[in-house]
C-alpha atoms as a PDB file:
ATOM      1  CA  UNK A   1     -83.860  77.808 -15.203  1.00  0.00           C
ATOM      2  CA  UNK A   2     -84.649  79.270 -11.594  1.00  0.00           C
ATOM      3  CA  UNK A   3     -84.717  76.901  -8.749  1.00  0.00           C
ATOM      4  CA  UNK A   4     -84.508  77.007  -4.947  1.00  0.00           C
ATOM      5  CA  UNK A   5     -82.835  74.160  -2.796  1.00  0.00           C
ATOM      6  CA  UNK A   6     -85.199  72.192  -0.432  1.00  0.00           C
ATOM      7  CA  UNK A   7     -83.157  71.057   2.098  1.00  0.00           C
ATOM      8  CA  UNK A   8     -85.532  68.329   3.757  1.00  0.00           C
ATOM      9  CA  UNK A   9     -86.581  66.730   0.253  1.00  0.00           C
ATOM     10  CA  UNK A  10     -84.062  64.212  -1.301  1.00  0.00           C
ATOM     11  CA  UNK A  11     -82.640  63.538  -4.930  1.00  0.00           C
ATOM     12  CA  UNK A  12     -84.576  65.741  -8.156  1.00  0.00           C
ATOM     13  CA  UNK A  13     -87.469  66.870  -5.611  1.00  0.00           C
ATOM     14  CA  UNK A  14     -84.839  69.147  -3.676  1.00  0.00           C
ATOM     15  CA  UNK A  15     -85.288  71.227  -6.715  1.00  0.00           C
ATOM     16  CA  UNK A  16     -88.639  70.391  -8.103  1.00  0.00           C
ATOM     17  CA  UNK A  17     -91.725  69.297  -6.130  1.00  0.00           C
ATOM     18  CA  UNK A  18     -93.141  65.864  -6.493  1.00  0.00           C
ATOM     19  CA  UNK A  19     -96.166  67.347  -8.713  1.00  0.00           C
ATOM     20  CA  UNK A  20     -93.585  69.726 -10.903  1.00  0.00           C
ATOM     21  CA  UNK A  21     -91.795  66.505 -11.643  1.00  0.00           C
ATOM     22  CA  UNK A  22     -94.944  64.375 -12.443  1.00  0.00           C
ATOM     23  CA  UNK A  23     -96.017  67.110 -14.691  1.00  0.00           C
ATOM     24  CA  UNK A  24     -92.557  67.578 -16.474  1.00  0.00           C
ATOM     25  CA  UNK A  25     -92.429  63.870 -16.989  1.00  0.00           C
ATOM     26  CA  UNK A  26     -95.400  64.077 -18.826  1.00  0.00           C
ATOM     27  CA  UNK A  27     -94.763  66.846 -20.994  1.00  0.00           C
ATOM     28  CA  UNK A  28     -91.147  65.048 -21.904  1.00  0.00           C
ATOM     29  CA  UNK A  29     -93.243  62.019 -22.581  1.00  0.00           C
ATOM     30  CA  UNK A  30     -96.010  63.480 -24.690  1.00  0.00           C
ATOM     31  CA  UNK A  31     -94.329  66.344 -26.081  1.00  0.00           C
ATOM     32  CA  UNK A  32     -96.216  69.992 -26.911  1.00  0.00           C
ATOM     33  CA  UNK A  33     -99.444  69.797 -25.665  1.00  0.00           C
ATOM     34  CA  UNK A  34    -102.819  71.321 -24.360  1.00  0.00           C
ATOM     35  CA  UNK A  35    -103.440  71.635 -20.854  1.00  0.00           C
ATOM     36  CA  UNK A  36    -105.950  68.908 -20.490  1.00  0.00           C
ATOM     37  CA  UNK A  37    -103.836  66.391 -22.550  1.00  0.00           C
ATOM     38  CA  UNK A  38    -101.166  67.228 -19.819  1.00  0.00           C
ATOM     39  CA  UNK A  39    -104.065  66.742 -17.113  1.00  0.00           C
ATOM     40  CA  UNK A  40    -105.256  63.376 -18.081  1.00  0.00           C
ATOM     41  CA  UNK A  41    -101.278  62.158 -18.698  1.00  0.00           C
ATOM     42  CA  UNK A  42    -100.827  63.569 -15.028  1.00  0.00           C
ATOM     43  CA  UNK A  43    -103.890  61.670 -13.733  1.00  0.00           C
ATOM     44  CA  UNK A  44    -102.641  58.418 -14.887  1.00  0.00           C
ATOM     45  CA  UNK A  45     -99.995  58.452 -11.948  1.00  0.00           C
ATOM     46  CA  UNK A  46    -102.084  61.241  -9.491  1.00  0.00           C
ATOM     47  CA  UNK A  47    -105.308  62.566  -8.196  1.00  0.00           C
ATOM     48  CA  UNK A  48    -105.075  65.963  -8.594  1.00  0.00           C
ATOM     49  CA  UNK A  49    -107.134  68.809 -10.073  1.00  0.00           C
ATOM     50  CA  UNK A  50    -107.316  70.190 -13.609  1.00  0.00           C
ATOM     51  CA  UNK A  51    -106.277  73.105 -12.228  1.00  0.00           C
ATOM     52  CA  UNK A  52    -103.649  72.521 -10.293  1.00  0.00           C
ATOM     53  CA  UNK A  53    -102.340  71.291 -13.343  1.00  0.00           C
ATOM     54  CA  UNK A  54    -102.529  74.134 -15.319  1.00  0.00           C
ATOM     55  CA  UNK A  55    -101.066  76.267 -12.278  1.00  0.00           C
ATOM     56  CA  UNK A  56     -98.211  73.737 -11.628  1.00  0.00           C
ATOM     57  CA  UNK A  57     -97.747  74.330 -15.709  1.00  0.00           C
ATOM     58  CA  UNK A  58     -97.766  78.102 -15.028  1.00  0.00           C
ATOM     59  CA  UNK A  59     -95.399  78.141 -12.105  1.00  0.00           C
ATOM     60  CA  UNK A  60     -92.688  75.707 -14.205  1.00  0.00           C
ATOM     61  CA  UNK A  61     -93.167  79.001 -16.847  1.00  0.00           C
ATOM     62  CA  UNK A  62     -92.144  80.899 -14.717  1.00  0.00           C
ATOM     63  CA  UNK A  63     -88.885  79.215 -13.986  1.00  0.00           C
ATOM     64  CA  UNK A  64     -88.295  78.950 -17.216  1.00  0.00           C
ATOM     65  CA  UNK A  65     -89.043  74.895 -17.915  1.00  0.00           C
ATOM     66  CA  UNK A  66     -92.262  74.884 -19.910  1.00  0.00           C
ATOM     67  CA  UNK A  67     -93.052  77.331 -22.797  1.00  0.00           C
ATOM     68  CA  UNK A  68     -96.977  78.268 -23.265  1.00  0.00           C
ATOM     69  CA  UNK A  69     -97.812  79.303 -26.747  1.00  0.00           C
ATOM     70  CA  UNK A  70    -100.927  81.444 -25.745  1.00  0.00           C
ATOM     71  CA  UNK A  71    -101.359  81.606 -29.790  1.00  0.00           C
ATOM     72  CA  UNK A  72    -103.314  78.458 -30.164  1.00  0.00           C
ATOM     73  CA  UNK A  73    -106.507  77.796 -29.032  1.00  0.00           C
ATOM     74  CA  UNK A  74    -105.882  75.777 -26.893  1.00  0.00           C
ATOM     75  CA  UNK A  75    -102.961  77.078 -25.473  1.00  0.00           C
ATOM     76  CA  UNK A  76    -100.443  74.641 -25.864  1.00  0.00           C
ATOM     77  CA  UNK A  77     -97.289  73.675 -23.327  1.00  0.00           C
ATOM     78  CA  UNK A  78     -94.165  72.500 -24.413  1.00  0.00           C
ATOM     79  CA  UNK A  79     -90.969  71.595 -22.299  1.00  0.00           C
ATOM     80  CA  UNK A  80     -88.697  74.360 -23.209  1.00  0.00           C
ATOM     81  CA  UNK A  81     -85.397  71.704 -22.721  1.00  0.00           C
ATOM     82  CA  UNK A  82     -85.262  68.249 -23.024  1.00  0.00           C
ATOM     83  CA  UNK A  83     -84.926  66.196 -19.885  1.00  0.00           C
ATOM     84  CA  UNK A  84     -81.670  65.374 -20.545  1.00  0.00           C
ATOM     85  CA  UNK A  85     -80.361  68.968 -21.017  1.00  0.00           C
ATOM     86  CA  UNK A  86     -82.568  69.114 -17.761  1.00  0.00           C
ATOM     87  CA  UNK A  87     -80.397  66.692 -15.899  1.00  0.00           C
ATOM     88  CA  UNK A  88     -77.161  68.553 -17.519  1.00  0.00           C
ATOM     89  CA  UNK A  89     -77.651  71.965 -16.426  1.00  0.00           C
ATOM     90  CA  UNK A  90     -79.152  70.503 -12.820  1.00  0.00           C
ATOM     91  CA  UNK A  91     -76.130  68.671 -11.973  1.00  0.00           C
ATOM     92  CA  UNK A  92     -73.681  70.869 -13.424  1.00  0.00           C
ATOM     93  CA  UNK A  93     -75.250  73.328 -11.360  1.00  0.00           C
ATOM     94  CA  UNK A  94     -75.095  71.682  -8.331  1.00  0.00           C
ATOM     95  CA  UNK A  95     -71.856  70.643  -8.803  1.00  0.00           C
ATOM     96  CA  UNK A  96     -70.810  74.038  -9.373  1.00  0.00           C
ATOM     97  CA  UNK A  97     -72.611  74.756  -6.047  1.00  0.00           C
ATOM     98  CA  UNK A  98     -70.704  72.243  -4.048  1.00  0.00           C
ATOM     99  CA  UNK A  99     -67.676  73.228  -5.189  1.00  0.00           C
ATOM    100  CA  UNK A 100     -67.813  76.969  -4.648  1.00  0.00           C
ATOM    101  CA  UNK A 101     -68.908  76.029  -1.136  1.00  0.00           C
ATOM    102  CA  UNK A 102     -65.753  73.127  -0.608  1.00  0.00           C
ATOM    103  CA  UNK A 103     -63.665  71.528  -3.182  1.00  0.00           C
ATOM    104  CA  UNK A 104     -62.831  68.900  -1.032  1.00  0.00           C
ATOM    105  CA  UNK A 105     -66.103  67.955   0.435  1.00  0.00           C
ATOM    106  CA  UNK A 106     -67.814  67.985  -3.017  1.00  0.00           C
ATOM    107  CA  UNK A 107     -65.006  65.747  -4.169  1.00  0.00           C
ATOM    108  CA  UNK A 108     -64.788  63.041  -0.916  1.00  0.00           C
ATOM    109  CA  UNK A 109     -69.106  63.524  -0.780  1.00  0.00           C
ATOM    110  CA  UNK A 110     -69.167  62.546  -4.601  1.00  0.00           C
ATOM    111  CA  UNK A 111     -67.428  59.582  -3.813  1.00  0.00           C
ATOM    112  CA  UNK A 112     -68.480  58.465  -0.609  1.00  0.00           C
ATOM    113  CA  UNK A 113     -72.497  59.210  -2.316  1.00  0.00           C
ATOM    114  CA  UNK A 114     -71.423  57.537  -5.378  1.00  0.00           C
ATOM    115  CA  UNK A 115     -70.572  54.497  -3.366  1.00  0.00           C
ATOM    116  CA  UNK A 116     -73.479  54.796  -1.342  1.00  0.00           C
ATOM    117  CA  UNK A 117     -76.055  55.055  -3.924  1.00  0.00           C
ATOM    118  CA  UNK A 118     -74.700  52.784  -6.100  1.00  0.00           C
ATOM    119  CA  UNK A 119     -73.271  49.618  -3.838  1.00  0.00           C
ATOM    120  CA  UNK A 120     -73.133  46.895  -6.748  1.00  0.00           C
ATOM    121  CA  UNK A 121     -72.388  49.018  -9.396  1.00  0.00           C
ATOM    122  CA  UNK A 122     -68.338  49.936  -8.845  1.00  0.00           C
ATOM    123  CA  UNK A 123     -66.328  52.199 -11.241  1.00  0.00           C
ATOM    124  CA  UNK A 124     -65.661  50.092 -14.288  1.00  0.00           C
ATOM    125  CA  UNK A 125     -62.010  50.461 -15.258  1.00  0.00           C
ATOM    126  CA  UNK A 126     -63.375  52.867 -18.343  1.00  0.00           C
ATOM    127  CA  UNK A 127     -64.764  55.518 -15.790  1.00  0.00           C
ATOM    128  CA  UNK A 128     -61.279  54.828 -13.451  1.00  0.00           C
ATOM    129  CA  UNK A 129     -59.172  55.790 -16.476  1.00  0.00           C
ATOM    130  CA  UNK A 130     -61.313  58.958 -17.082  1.00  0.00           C
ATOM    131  CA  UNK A 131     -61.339  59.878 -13.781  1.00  0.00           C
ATOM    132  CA  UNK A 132     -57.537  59.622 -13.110  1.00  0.00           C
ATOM    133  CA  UNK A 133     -57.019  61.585 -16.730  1.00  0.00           C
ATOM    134  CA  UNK A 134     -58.680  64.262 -15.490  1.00  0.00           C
ATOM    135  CA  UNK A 135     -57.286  64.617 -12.336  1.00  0.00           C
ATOM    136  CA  UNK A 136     -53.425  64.312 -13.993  1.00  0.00           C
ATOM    137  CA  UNK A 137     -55.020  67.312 -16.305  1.00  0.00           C
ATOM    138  CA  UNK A 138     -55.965  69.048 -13.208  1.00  0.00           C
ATOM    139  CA  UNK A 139     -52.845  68.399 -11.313  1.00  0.00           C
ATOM    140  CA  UNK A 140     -50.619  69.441 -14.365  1.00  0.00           C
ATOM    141  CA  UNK A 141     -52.903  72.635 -14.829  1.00  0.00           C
ATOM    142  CA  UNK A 142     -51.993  73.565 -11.104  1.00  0.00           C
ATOM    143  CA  UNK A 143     -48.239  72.750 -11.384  1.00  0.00           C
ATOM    144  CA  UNK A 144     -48.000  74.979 -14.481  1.00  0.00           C
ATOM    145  CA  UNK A 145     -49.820  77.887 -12.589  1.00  0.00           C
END
């Protein structure tokens, strides 16, 4: 997977635009499929062009999200992860992002976003035990360093 950061868009759509999203929603929904199946699944939600479809397909290719078996006729699309592997890999690499950039600040911005985004939905004591496990592991790992 090959993205670039948007800066001025917000949430999934810093990495993918609004259309690359509408049209990898589809394909998770629908599964392999031709272009125009992909089109009219698309339309449902957006006016847009057949084409731009099949270039939008073409361009997620190319970053490595869609395959295109060119071997049927016709050619046939398939997300090449599932959109939960999707959301794996994204946030992992993000995360790995933020903290080659600051430790810190990607720790103290996870929480202060977590809060943020999520105002009446606190840490449950589950996810408060996990949390302070793994930072014990981490502080141990540093102490035995």
């Amino acid at each position: 997977m090959k993205f670039s950061l948007k800066p001025k868009r917000r949430g999934i759509e810093a990495l993918l635009g609004e259309l690359e999203l509408t049209v990898m929603e589809a394909l998770w929904t629908i599964g392999p499929a031709p272009g125009r199946l992909i089109y009219e699944q698309v339309r449902k939600n957006k006016k847009v062009a057949y084409t731009t479809v099949l270039t939008v397909l073409d361009r997620l290719a190319k970053k490595g999200l869609v395959n295109k078996n060119q071997q049927s006729n016709p050619a046939l699309f398939s997300p090449s992860i599932s959109k939960q592997e999707f959301q794996a890999r994204t946030s992992r690499q993000l995360m790995e992002l933020a903290l080659t950039l600051s430790p810190e600040l990607a720790i103290s911005n996870f929480f202060d976003l977590y809060s943020t985004l999520r105002p009446n939905k606190p840490l449950d004591e589950e996810e408060i035990k996990k949390l302070t496990r793994l930072l014990q592991e981490l502080k141990n790992g540093v102490q035995e360093q």
